[in-house]
Protein backbone atom coordinates (compact mmCIF):
# COMPACT_ATOMS: atom_id res chain seq x y z
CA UNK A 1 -28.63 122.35 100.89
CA UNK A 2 -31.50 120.32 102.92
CA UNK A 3 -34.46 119.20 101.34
CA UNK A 4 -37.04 118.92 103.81
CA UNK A 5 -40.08 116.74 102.89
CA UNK A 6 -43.37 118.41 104.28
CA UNK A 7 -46.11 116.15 106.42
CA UNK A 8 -49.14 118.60 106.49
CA UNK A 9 -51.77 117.21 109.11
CA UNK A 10 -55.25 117.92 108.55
CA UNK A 11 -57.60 115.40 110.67
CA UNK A 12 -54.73 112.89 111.02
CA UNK A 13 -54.37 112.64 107.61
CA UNK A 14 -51.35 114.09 105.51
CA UNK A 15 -53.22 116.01 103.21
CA UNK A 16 -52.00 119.98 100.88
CA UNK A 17 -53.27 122.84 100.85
CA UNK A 18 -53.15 125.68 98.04
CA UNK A 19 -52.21 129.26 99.42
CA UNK A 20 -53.36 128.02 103.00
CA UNK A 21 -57.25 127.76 102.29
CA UNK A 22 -58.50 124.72 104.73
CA UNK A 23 -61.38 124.45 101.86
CA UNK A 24 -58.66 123.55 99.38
CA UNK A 25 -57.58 120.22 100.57
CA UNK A 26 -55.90 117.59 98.65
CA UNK A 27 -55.23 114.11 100.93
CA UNK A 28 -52.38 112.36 100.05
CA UNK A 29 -52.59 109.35 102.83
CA UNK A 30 -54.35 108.32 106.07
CA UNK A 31 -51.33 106.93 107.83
CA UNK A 32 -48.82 109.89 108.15
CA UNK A 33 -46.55 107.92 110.26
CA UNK A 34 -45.99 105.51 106.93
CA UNK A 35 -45.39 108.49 104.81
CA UNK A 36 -42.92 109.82 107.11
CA UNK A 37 -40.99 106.42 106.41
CA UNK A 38 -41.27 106.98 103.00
CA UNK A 39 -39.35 109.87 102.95
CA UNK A 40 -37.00 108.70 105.11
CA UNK A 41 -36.39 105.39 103.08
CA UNK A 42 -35.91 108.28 100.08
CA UNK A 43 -32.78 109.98 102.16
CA UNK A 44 -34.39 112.56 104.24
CA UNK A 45 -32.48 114.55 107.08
CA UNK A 46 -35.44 116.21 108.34
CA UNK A 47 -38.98 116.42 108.53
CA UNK A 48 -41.25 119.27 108.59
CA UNK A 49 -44.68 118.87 109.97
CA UNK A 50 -47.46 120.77 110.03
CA UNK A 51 -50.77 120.73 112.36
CA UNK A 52 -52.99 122.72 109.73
CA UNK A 53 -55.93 122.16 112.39
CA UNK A 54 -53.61 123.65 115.36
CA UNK A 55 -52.38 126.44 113.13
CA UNK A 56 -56.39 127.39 112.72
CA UNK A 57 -57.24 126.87 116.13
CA UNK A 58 -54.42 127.78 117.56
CA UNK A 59 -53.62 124.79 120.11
CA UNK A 60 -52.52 121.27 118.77
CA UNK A 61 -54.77 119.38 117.29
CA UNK A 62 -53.05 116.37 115.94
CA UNK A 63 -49.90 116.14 118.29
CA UNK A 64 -50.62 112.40 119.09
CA UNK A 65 -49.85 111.94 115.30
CA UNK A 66 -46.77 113.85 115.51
CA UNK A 67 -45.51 111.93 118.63
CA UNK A 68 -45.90 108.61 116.53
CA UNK A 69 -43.66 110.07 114.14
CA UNK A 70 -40.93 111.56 116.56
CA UNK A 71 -41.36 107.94 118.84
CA UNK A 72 -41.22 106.12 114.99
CA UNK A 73 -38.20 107.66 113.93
CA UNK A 74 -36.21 108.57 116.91
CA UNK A 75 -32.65 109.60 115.29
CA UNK A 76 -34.91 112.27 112.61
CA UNK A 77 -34.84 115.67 113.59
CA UNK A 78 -38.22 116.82 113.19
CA UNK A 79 -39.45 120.30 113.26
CA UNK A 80 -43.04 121.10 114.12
CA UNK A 81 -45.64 123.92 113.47
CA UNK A 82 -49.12 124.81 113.92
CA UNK A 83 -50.93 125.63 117.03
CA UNK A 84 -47.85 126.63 119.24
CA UNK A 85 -48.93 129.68 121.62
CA UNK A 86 -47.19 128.96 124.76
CA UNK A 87 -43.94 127.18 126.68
CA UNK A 88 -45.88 124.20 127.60
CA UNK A 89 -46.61 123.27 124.35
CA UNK A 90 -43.00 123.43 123.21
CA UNK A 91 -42.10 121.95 126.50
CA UNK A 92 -44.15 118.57 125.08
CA UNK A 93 -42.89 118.67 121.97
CA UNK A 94 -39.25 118.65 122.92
CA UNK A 95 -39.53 115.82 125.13
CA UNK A 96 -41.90 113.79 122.82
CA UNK A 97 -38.62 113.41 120.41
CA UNK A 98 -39.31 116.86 118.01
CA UNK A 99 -35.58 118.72 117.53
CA UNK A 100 -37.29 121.86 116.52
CA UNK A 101 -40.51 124.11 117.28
CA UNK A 102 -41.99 126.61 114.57
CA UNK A 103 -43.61 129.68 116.05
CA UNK A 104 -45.25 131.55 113.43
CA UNK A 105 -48.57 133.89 114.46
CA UNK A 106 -47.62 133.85 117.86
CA UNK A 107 -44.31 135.05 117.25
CA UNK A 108 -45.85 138.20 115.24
CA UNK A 109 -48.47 139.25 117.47
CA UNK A 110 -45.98 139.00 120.63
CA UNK A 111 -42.48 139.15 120.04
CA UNK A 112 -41.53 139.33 123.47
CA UNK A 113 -42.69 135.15 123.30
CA UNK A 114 -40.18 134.47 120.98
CA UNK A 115 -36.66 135.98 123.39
CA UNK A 116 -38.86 134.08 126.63
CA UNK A 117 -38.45 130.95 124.13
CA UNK A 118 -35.16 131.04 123.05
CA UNK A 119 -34.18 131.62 126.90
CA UNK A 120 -36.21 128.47 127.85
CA UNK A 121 -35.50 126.23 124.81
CA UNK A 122 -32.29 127.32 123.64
CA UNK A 123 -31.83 126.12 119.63
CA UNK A 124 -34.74 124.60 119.82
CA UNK A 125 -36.40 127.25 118.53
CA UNK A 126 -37.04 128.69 114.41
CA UNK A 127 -39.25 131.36 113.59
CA UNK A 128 -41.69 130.84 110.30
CA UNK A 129 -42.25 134.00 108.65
CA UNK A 130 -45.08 133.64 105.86
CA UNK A 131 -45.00 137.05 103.89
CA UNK A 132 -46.44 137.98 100.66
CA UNK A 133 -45.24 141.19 98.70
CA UNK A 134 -43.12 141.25 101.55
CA UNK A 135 -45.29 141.86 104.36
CA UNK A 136 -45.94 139.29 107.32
CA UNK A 137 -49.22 136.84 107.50
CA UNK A 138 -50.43 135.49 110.50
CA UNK A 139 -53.57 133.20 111.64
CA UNK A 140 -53.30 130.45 109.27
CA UNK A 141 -52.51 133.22 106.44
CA UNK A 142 -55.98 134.77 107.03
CA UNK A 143 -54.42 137.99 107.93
CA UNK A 144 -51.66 140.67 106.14
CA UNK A 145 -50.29 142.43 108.79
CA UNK A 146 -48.21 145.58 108.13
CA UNK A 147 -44.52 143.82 109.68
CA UNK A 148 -41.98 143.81 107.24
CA UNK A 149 -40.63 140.58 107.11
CA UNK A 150 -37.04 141.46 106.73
CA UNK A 151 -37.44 143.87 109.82
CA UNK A 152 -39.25 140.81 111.66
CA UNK A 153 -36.87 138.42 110.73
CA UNK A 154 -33.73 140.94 112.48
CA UNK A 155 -35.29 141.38 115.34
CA UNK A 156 -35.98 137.45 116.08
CA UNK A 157 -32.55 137.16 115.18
CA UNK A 158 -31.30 138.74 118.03
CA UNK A 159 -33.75 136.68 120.16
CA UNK A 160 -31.40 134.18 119.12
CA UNK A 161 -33.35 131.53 117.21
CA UNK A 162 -32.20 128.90 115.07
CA UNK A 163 -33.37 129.66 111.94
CA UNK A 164 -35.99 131.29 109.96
CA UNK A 165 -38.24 129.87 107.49
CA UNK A 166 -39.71 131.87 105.16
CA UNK A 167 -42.34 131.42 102.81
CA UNK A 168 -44.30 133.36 99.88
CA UNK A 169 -47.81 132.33 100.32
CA UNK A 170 -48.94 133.80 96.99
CA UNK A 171 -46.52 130.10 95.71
CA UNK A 172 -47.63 127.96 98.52
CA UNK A 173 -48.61 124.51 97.24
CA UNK A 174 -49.00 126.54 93.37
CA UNK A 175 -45.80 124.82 92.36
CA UNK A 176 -45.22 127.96 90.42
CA UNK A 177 -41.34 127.88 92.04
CA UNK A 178 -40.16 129.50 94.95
CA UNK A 179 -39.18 133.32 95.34
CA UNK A 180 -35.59 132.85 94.99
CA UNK A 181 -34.97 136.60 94.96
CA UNK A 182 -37.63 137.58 97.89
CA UNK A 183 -35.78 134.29 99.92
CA UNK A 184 -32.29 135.65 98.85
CA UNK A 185 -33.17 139.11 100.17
CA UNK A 186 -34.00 138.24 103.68
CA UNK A 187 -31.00 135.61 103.67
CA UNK A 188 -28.20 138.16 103.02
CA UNK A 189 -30.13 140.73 105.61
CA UNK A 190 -29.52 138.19 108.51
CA UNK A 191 -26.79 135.76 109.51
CA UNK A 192 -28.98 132.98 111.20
CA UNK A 193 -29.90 130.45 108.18
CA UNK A 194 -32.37 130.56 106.25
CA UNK A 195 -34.65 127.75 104.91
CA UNK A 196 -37.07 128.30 101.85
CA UNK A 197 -40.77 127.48 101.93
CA UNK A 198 -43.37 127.61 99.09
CA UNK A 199 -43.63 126.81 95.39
CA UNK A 200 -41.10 124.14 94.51
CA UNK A 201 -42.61 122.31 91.37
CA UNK A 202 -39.45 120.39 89.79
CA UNK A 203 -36.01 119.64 90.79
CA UNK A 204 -35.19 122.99 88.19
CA UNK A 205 -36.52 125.06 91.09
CA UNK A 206 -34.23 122.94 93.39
CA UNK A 207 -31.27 123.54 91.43
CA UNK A 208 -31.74 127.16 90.89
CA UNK A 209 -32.09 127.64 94.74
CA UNK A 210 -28.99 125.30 95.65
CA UNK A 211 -26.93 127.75 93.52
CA UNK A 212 -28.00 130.60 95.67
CA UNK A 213 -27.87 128.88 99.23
CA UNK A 214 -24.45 130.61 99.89
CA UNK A 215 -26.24 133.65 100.54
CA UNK A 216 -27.37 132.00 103.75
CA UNK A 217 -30.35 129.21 102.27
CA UNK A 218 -29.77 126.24 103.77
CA UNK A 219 -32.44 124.24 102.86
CA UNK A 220 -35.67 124.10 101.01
CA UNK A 221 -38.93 122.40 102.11
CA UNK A 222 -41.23 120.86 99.74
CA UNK A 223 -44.50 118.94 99.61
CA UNK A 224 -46.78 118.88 96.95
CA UNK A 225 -44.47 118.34 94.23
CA UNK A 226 -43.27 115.28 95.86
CA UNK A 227 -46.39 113.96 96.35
CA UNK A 228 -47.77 114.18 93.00
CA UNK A 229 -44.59 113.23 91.53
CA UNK A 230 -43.70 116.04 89.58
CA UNK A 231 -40.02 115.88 91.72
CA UNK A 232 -38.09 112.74 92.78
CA UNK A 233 -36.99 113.79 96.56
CA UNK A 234 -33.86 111.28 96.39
CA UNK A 235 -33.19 112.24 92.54
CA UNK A 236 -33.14 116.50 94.00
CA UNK A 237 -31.55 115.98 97.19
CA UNK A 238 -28.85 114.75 95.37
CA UNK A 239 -28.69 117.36 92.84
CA UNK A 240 -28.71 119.80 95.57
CA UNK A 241 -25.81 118.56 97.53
CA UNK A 242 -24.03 118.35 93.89
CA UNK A 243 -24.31 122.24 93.49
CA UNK A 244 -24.85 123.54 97.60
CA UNK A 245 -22.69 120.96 99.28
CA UNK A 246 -24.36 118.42 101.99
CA UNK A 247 -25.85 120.41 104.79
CA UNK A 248 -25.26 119.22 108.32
CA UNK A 249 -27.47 121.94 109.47
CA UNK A 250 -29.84 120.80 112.32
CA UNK A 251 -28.06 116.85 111.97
């Protein structure tokens, strides 16, 4: 299982949020391009990184940032979110160096986006789904809609994306663990993979997810329990590929 080491962009800096509120910022460095050698000096196979100012705004914001990284670490596959509403913004992406695009609010409020996508930018393409209590948040998690996630998540699947991410924003950046039964659920109901977003505190959670990831998990992202050191990324990577197996997923 793939632990994916989270690069949250707020302003250019890397910075967390809790449960998506912009006014609930913690910044963790002003050079993101330095932290995203960090984590790859600590084993990473994959970045995910966030434009919290694109994802509010809905256009990038702090893609110039995000092109250092990708240019920085050329061999990385990097997946991006925030801000993505049309083809020529995944068009730059891709040939800036980023593997994979996230579509998230756009892919809610027009699903007919996400098939023209996947016909464009074949496996380039996953599909975030933020839910809580199982229904589907858009606009920066400002907004419950009434999509079930599972039923969202079938439906992109035969779109044919990559993957979907999923994650319970009532754990986001609350290190309170992640939904391993919610994630499970919405794993098993699909056959594209699955990777887990929201609430890791220690490598416990880690461990307790890796032993579920043949029901379709295939990796975990995490952020602020790396950054305030309450996880060792190299120390649970390892510990995942113990229990899950090593993931070539996306490498």
């Amino acid at each position: 299982m793939l632990l994916i080491p989270a690069i949250d962009l707020k302003e250019g800096q890397c910075v967390r949020l809790k449960q998506g509120d912009m006014n609930e910022t913690t910044v963790f460095s002003d050079d993101p391009v330095a932290v995203a050698g960090r984590w790859v000096e600590a084993g990473a196979r994959r970045l995910h990184i966030v434009d919290l100012d694109g994802a509010f705004k809905g256009e990038p914001v702090n893609a110039d940032v995000i092109h250092e990284i990708a240019e920085a670490y050329p061999d990385l596959p990097i997946q991006v979110g925030g801000g993505i509403r049309n083809e020529s913004t995944v068009d730059v992406y891709i040939q800036a160096g980023v593997r994979y695009v996230i579509i998230g609010t756009q892919a809610v409020k027009e699903p007919h986006f996400i098939s023209d996508l996947c016909a464009e930018f074949s496996t380039h393409i996953i599909v975030g789904l933020d839910a809580k209590d199982g229904k589907v948040a858009t606009d920066g998690w400002s907004k419950l809609s009434k999509h079930d996630a599972i039923d969202m998540a079938q439906h992109f699947e035969e779109d044919g994306v990559e993957s979907i991410i999923y994650t319970d924003i009532a754990r986001d950046g609350m290190m309170q663990g992640v939904n391993i039964e919610a994630t499970m659920q919405l794993a098993e109901a699909i056959n594209i993979p699955v990777i887990a977003s929201g609430g890791i505190k220690n490598i416990e959670n880690v461990k307790k997810l890796a032993k579920v990831a043949e029901s379709g998990i295939v990796g975990a992202i995490t952020g602020r329990a790396i950054y305030e050191g309450t996880m060792d990324f190299a120390e649970a990577q390892q510990a995942a590929d113990e229990i899950a197996g090593t993931n070539v997923f996306g490498l």
